[in-house]
Each structure stands twice: as structure tokens, then as C-alpha cells.
PDB file of N, CA and C in Angstrom:
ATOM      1  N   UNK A   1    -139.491  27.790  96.299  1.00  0.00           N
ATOM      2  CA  UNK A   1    -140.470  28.263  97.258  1.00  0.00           C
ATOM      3  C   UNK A   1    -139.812  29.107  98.347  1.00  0.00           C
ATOM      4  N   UNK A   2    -138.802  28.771  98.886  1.00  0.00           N
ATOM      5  CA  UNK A   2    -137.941  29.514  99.676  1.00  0.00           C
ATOM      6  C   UNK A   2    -136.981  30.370  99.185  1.00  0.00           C
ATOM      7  N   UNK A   3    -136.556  31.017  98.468  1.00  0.00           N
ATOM      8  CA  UNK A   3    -135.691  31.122  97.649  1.00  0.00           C
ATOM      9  C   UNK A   3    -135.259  32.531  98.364  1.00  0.00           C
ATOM     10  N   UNK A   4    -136.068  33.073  98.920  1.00  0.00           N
ATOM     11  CA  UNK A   4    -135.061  34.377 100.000  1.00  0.00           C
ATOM     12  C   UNK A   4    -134.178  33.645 100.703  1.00  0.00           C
ATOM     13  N   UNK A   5    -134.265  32.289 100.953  1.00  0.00           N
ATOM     14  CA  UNK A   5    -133.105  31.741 102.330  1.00  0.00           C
ATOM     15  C   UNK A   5    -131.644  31.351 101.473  1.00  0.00           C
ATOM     16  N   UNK A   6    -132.090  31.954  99.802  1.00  0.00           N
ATOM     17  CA  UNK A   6    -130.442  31.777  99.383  1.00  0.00           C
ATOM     18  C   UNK A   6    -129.678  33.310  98.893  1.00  0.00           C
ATOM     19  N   UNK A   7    -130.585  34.330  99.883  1.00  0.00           N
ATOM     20  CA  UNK A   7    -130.121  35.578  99.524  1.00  0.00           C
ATOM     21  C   UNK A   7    -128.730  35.774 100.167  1.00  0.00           C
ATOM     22  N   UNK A   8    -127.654  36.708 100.364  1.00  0.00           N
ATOM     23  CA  UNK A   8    -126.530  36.943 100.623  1.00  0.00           C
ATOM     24  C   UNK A   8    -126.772  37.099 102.313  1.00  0.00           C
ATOM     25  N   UNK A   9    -127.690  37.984 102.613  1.00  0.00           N
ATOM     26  CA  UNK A   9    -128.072  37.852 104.055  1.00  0.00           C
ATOM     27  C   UNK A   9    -127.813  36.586 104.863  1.00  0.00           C
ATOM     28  N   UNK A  10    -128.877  35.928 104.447  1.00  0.00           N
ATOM     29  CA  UNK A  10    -129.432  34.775 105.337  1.00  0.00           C
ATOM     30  C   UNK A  10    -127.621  34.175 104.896  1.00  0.00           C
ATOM     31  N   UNK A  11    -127.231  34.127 103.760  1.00  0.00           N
ATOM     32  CA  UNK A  11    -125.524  33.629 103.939  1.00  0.00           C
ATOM     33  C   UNK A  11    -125.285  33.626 105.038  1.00  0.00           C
ATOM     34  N   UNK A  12    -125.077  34.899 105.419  1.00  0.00           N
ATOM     35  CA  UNK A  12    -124.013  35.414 106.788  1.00  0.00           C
ATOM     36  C   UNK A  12    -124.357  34.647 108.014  1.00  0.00           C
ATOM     37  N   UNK A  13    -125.869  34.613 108.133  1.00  0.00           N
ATOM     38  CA  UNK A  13    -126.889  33.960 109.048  1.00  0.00           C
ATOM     39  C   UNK A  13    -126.423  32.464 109.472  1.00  0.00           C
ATOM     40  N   UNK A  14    -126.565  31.851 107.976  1.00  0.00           N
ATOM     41  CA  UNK A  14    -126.186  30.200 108.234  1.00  0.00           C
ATOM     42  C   UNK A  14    -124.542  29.938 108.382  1.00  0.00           C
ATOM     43  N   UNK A  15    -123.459  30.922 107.932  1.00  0.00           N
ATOM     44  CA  UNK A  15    -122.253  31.018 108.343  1.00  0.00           C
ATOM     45  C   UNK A  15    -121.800  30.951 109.892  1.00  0.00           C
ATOM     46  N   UNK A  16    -122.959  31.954 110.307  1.00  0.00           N
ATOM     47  CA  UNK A  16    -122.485  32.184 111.970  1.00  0.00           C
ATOM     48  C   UNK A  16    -123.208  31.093 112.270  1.00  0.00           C
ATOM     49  N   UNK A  17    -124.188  30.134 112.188  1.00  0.00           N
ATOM     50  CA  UNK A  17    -124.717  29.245 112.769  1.00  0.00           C
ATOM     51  C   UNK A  17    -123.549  28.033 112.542  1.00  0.00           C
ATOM     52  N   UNK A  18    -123.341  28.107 111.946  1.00  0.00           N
ATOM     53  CA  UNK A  18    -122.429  26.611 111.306  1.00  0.00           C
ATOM     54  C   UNK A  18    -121.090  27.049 112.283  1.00  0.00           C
ATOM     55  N   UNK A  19    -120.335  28.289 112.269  1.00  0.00           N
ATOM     56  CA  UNK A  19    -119.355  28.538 113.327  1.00  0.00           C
ATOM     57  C   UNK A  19    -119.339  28.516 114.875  1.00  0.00           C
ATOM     58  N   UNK A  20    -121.323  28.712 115.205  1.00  0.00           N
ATOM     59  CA  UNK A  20    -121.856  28.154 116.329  1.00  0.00           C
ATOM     60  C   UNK A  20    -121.548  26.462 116.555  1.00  0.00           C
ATOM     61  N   UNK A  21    -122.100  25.982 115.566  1.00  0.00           N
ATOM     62  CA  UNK A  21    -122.038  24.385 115.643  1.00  0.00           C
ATOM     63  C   UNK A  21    -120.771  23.781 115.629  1.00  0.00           C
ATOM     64  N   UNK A  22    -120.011  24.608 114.800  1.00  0.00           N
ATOM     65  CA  UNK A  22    -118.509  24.596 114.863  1.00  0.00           C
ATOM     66  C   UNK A  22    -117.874  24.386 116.043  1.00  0.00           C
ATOM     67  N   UNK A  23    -117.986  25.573 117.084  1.00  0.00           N
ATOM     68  CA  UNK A  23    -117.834  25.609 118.269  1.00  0.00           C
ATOM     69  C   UNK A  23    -118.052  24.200 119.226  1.00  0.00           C
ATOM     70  N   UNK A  24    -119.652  23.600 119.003  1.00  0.00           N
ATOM     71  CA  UNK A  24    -120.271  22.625 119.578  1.00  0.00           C
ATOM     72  C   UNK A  24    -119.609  21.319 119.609  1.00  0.00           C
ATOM     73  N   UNK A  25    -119.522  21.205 117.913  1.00  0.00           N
ATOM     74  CA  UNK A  25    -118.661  19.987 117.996  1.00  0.00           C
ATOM     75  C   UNK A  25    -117.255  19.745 118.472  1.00  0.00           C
ATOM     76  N   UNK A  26    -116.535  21.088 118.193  1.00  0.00           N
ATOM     77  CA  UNK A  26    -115.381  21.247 119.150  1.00  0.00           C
ATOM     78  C   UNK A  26    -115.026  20.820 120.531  1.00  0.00           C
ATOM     79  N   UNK A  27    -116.093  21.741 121.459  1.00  0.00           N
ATOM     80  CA  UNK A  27    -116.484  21.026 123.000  1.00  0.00           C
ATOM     81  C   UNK A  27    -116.679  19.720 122.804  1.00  0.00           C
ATOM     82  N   UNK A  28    -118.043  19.258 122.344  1.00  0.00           N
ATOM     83  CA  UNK A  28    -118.355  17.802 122.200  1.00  0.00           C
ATOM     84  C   UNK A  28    -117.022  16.230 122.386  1.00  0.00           C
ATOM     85  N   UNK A  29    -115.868  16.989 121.267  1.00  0.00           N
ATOM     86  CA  UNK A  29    -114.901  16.195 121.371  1.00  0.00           C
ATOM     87  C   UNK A  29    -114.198  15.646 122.557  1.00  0.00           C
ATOM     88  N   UNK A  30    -114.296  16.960 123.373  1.00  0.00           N
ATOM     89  CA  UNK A  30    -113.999  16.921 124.476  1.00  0.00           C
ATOM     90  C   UNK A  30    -114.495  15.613 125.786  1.00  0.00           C
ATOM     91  N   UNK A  31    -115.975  15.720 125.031  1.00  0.00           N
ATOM     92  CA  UNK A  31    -116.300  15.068 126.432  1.00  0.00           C
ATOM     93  C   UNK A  31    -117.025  13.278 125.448  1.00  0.00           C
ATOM     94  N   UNK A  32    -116.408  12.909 124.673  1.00  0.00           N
ATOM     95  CA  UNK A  32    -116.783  11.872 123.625  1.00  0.00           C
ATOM     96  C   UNK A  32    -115.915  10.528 124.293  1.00  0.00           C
ATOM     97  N   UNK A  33    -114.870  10.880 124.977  1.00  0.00           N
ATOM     98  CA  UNK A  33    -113.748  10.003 125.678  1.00  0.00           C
ATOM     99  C   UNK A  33    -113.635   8.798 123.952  1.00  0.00           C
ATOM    100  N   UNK A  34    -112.697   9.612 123.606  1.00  0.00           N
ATOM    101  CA  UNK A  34    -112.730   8.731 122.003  1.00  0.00           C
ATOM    102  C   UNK A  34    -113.917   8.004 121.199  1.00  0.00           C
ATOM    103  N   UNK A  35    -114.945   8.684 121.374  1.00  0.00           N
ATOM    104  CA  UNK A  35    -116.256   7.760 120.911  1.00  0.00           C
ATOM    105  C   UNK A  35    -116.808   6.876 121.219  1.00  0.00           C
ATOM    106  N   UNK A  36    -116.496   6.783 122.474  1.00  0.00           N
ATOM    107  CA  UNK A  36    -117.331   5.666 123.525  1.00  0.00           C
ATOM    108  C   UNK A  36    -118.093   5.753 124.165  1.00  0.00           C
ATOM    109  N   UNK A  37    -118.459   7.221 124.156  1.00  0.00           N
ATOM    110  CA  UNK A  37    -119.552   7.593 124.646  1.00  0.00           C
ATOM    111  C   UNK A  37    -120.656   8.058 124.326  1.00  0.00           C
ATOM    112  N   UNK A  38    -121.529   7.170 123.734  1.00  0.00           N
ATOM    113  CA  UNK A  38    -122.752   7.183 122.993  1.00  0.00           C
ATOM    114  C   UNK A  38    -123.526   8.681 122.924  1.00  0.00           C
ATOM    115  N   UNK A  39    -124.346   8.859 123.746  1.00  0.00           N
ATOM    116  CA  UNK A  39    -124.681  10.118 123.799  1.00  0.00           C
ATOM    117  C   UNK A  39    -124.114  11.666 123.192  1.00  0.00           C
ATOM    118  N   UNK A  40    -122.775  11.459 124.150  1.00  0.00           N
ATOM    119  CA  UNK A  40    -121.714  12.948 123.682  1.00  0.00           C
ATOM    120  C   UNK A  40    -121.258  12.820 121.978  1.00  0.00           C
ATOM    121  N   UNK A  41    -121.007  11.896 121.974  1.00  0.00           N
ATOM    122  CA  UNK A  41    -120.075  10.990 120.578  1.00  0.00           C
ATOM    123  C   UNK A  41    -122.150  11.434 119.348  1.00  0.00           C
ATOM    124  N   UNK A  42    -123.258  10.770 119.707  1.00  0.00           N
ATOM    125  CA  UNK A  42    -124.056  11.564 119.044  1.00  0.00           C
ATOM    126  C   UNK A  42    -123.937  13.054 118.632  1.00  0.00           C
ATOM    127  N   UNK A  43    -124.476  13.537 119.745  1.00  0.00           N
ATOM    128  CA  UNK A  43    -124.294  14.977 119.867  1.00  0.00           C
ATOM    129  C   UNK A  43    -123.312  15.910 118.781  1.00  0.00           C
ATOM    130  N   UNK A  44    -121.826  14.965 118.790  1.00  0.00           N
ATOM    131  CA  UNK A  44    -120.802  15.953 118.718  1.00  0.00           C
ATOM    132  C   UNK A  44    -121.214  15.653 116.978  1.00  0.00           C
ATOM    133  N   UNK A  45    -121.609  14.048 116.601  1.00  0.00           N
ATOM    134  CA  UNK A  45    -121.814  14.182 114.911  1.00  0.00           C
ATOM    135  C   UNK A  45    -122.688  14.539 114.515  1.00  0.00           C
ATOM    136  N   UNK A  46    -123.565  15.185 115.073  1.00  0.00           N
ATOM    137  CA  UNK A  46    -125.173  15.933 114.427  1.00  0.00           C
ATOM    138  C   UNK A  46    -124.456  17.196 114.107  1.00  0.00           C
ATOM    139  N   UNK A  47    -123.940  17.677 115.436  1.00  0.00           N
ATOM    140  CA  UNK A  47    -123.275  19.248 115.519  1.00  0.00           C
ATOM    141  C   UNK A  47    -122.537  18.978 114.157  1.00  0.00           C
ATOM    142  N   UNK A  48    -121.465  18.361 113.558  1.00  0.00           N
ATOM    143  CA  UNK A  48    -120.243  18.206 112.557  1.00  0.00           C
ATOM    144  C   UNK A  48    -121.363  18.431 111.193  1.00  0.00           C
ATOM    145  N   UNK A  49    -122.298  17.230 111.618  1.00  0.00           N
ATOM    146  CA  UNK A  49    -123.369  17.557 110.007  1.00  0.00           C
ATOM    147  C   UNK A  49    -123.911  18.643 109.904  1.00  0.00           C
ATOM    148  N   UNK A  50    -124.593  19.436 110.721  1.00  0.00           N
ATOM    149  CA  UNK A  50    -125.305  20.448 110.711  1.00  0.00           C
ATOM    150  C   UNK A  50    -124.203  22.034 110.506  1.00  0.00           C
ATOM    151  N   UNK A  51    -123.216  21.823 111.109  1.00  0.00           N
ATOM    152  CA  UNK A  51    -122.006  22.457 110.959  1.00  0.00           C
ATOM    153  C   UNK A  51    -121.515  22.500 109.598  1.00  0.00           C
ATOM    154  N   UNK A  52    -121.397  21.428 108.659  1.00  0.00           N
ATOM    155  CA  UNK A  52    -120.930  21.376 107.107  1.00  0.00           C
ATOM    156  C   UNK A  52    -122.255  21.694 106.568  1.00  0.00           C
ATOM    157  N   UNK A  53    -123.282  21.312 106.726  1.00  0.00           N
ATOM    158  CA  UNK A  53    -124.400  21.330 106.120  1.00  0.00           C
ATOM    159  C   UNK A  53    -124.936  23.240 105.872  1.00  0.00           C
ATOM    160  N   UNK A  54    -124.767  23.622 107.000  1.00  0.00           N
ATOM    161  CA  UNK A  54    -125.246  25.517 107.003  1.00  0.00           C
ATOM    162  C   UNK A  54    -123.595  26.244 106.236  1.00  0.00           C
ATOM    163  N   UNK A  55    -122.687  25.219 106.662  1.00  0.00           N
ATOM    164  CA  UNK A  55    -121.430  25.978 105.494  1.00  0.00           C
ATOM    165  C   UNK A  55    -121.752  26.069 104.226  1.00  0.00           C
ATOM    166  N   UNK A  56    -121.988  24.832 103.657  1.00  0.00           N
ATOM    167  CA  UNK A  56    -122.714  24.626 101.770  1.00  0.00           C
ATOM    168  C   UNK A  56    -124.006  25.222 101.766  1.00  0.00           C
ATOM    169  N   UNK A  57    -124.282  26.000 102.681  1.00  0.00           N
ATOM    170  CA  UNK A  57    -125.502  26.595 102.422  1.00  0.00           C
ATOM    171  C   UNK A  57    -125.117  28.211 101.971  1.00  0.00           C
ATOM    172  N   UNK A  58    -124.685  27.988 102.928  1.00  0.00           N
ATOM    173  CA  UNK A  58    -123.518  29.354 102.892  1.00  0.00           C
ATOM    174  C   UNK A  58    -122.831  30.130 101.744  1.00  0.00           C
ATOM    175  N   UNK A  59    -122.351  28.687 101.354  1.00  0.00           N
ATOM    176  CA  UNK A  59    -121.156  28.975 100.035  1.00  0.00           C
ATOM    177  C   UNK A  59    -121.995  29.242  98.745  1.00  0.00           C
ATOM    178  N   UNK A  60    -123.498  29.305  99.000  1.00  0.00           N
ATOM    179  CA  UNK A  60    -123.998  29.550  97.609  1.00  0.00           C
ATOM    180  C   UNK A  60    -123.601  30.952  97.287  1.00  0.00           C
ATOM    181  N   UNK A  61    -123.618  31.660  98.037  1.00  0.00           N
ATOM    182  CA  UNK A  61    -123.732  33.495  97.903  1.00  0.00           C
ATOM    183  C   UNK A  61    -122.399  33.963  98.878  1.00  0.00           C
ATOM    184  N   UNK A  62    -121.581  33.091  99.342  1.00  0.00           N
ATOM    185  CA  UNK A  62    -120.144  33.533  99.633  1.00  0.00           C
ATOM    186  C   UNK A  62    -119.058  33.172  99.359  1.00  0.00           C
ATOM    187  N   UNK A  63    -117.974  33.783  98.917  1.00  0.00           N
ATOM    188  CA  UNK A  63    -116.873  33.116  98.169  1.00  0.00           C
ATOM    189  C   UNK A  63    -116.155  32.159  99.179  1.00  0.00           C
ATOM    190  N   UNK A  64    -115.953  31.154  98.414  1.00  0.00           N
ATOM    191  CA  UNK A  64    -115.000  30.451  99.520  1.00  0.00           C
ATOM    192  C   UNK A  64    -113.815  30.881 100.523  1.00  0.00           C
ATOM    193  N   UNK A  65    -113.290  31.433 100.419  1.00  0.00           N
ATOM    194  CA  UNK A  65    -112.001  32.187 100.872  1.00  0.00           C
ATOM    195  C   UNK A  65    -112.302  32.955 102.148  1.00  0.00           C
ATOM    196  N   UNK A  66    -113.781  33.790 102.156  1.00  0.00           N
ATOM    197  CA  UNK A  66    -113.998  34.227 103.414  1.00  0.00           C
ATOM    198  C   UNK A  66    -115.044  32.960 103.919  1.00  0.00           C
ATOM    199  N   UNK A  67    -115.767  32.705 103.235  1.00  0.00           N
ATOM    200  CA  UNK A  67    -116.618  31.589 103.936  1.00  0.00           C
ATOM    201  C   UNK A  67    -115.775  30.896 105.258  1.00  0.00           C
ATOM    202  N   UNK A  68    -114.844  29.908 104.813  1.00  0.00           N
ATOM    203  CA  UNK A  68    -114.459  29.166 105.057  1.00  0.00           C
ATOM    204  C   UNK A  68    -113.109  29.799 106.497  1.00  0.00           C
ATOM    205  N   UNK A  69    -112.687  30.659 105.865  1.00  0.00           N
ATOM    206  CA  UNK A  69    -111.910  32.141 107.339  1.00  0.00           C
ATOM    207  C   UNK A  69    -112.907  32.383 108.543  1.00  0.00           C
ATOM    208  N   UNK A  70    -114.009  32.797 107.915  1.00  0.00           N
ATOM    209  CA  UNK A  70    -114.858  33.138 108.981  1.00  0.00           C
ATOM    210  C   UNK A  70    -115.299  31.757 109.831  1.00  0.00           C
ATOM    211  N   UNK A  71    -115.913  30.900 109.299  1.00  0.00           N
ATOM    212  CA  UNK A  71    -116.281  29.726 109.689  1.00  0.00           C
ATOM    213  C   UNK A  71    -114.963  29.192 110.797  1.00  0.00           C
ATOM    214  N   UNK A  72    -113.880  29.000 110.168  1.00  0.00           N
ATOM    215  CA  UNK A  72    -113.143  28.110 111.134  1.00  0.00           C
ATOM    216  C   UNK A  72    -112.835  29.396 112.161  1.00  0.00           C
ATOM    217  N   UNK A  73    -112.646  30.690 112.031  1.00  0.00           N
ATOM    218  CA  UNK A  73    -112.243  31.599 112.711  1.00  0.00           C
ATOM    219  C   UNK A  73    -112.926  32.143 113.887  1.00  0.00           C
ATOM    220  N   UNK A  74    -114.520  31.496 113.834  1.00  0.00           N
ATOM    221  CA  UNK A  74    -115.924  31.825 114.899  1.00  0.00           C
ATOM    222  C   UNK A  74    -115.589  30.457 115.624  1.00  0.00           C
ATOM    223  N   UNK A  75    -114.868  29.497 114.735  1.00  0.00           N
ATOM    224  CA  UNK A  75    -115.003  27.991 115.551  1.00  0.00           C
ATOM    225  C   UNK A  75    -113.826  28.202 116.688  1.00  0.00           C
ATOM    226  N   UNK A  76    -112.712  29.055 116.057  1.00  0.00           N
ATOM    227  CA  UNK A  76    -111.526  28.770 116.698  1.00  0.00           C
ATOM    228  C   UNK A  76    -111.445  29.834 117.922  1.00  0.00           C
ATOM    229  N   UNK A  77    -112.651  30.934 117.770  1.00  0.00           N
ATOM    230  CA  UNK A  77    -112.075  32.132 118.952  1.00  0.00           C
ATOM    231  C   UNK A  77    -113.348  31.175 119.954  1.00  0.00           C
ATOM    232  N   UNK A  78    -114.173  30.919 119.613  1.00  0.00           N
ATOM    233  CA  UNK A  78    -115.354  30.073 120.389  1.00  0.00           C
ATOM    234  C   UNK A  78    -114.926  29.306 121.286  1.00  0.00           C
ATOM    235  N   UNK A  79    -113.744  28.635 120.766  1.00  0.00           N
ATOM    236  CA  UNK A  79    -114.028  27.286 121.566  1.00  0.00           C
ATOM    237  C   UNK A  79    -112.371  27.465 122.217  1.00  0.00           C
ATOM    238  N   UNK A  80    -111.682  28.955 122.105  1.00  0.00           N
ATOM    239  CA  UNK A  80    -110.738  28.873 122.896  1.00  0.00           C
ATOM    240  C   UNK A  80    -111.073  30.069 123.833  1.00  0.00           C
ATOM    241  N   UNK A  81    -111.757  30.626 123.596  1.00  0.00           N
ATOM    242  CA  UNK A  81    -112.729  31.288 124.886  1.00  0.00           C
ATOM    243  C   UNK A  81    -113.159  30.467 125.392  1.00  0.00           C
ATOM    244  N   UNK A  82    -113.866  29.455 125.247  1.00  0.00           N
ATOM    245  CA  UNK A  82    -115.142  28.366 126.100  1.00  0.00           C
ATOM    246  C   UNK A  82    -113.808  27.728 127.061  1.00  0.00           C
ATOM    247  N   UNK A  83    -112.379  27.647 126.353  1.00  0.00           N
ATOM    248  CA  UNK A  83    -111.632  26.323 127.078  1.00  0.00           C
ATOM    249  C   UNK A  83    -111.253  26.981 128.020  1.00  0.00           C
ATOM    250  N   UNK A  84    -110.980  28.626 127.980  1.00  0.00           N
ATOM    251  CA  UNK A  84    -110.772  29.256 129.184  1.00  0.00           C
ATOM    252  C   UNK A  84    -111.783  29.172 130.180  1.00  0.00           C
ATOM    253  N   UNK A  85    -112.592  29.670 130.071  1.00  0.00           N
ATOM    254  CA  UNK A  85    -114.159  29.329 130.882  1.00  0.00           C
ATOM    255  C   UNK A  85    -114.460  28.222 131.580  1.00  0.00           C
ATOM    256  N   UNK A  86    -114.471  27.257 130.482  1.00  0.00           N
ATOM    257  CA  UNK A  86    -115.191  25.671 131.236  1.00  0.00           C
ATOM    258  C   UNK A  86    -113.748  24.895 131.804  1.00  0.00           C
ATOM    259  N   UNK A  87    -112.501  24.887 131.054  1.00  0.00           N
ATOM    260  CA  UNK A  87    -111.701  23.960 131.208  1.00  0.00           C
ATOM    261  C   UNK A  87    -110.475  24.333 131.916  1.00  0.00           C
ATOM    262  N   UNK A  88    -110.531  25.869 131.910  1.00  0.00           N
ATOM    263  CA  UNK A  88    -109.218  26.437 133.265  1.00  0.00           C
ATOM    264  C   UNK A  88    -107.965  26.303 132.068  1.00  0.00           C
ATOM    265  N   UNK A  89    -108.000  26.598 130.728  1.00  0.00           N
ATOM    266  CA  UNK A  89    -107.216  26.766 129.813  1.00  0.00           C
ATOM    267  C   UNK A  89    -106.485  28.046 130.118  1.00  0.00           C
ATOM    268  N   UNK A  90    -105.209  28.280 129.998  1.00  0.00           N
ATOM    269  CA  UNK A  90    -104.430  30.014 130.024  1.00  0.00           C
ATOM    270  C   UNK A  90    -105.498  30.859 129.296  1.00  0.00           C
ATOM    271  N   UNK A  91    -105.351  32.073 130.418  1.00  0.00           N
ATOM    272  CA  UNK A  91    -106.339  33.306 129.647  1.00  0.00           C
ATOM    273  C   UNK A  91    -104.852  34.241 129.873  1.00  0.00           C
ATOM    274  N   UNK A  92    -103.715  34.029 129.140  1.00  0.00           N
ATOM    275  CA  UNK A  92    -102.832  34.798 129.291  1.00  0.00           C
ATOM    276  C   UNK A  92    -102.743  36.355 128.350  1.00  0.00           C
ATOM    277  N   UNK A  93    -102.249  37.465 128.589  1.00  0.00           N
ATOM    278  CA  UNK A  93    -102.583  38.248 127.555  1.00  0.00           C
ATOM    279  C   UNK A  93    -102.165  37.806 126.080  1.00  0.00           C
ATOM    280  N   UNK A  94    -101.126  37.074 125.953  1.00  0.00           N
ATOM    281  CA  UNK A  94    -100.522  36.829 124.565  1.00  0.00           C
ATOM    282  C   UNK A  94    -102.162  36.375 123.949  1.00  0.00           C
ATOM    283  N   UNK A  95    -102.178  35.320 124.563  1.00  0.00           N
ATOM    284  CA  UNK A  95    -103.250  34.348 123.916  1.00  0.00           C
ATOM    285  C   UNK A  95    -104.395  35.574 123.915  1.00  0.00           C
ATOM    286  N   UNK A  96    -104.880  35.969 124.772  1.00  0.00           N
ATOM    287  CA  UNK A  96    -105.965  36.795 124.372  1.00  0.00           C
ATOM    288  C   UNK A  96    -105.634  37.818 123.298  1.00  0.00           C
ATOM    289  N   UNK A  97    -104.334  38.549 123.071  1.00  0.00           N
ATOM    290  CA  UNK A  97    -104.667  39.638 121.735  1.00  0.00           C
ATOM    291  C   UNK A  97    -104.661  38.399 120.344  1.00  0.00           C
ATOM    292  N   UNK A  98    -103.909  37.566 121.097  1.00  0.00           N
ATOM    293  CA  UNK A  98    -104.303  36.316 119.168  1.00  0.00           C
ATOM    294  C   UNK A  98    -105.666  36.355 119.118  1.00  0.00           C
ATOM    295  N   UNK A  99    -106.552  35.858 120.144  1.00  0.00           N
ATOM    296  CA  UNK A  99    -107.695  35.631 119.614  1.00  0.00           C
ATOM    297  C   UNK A  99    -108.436  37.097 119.206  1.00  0.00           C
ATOM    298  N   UNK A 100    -108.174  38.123 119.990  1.00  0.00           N
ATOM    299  CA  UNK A 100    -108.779  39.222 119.351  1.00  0.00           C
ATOM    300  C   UNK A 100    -108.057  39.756 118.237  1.00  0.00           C
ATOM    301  N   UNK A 101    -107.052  39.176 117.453  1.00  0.00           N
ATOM    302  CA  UNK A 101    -106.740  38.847 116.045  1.00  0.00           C
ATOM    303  C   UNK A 101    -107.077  38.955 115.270  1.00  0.00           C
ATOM    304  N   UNK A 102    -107.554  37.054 115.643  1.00  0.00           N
ATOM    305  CA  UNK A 102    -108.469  36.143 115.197  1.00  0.00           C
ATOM    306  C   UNK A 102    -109.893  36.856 114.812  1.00  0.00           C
ATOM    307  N   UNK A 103    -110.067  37.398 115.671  1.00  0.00           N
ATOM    308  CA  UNK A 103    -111.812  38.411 116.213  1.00  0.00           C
ATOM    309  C   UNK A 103    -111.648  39.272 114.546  1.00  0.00           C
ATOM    310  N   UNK A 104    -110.572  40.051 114.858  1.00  0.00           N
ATOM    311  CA  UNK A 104    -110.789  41.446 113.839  1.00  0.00           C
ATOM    312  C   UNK A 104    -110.285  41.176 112.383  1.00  0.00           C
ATOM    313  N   UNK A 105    -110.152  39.382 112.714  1.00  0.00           N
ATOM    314  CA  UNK A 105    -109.688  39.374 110.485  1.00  0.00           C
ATOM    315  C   UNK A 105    -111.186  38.491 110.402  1.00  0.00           C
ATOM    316  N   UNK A 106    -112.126  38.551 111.298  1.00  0.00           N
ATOM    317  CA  UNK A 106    -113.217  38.015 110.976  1.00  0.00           C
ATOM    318  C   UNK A 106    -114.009  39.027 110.646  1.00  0.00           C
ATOM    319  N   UNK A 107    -113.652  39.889 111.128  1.00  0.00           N
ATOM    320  CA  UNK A 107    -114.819  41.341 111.292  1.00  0.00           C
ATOM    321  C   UNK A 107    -114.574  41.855 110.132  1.00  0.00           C
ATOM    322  N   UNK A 108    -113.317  41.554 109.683  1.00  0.00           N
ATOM    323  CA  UNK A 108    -112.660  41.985 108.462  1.00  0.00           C
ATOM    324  C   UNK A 108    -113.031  42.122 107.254  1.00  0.00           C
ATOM    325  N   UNK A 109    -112.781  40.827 107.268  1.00  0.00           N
ATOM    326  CA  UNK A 109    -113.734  39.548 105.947  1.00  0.00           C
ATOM    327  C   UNK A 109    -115.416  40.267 105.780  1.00  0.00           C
ATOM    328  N   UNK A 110    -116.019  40.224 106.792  1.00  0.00           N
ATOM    329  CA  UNK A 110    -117.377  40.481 106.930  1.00  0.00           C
ATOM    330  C   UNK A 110    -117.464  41.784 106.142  1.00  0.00           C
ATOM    331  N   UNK A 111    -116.895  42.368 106.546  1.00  0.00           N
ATOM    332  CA  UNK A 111    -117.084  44.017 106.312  1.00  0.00           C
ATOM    333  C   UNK A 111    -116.316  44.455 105.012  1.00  0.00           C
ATOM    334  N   UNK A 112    -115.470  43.070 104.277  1.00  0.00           N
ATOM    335  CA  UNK A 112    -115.077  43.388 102.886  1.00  0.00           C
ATOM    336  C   UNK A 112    -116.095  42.785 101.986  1.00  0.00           C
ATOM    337  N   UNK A 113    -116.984  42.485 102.492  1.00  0.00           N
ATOM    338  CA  UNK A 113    -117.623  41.795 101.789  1.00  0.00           C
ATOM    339  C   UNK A 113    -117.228  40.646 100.826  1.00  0.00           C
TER     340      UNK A 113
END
């Protein structure tokens, strides 16, 4: 009945969502104080399911190899931008051309199809 939502498009779609959630659960960890904290510690395992869950959605119409690059690669520039931002992490230049790296072997992937 749905069967456009397993076109190559909507792929890319549920990829960047899952590297969104990626991101989420990342932060989340942060503030879980080892899983003792009910609420955050929720939060961060919905984000983890919903995060694997739009990846295998993903992987129907993308090869693993970029799937899985892009995915951890939206998780990893995300949430080390956010640590600069929220957490007063180094925004040193080194670290910033890695992540814009990081940025352009994602853009990469995308654009090799």
C-alpha cells in the first residue's frame, strides 16, 4: 500500500532522519547520568530504536557501505558541533576542518550515489 516509501528517495529521507536521531541519542547519553535517570535514559532508547529502525529502512534501496558512512557520519559531525555549542567542547580549527571532512565524505557518498 505504501510502497513509494521504499523508493531510493524517501532512502535518503529516512537516512538523514535516523542520523538526526543518531545525533539525539548521542546528547541523550549525556544527560542519562548512567541510566538512572528515568526520563532522559527513556528518551535516549526510543531515539536508539527509532535511529536503527529508519537505518533498516534505509538499507532497502542503499548499499550498506554508504548507508551506514553517512549515518554514523551525520551522527558524528552533529553531535560534535552540538558539544561545542551546548557543552563548551574545543571549537579549535584542527577539529573544525576534521569535521568539515567528515561533512564532505558525506556529501560525497550522497552524490556517488
Amino acid at each position: 500500500m505504501l510502497g513509494f516509501l521504499s523508493s531510493p528517495s524517501f532512502a535518503w529521507i529516512f537516512l538523514l532522519l535516523a542520523g538526526l536521531l543518531e545525533i539525539g541519542w548521542a546528547l541523550g547519553l549525556k544527560y542519562t547520568d548512567g541510566f538512572t535517570r528515568p526520563w532522559p535514559s527513556l528518551l535516549t532508547l526510543a531515539s536508539i530504536a527509532g535511529s536503527l529502525g529508519l537505518l533498516g529502512l534505509a538499507l532497502k534501496n542503499l548499499p550498506l557501505g554508504t548507508a551506514y558512512a553517512v549515518w554514523t557520519g551525520i551522527g558524528t559531525v552533529g553531535t560534535a558541533v552540538l558539544g561545542v555549542v551546548f557543552f563548551g567542547e574545543p571549537a579549535t580549527a584542527l577539529r573544525l576542518a576534521c569535521i568539515g571532512l567528515i561533512l564532505a565524505g558525506i556529501i560525497g557518498l550522497k552524490l556517488a550515489g
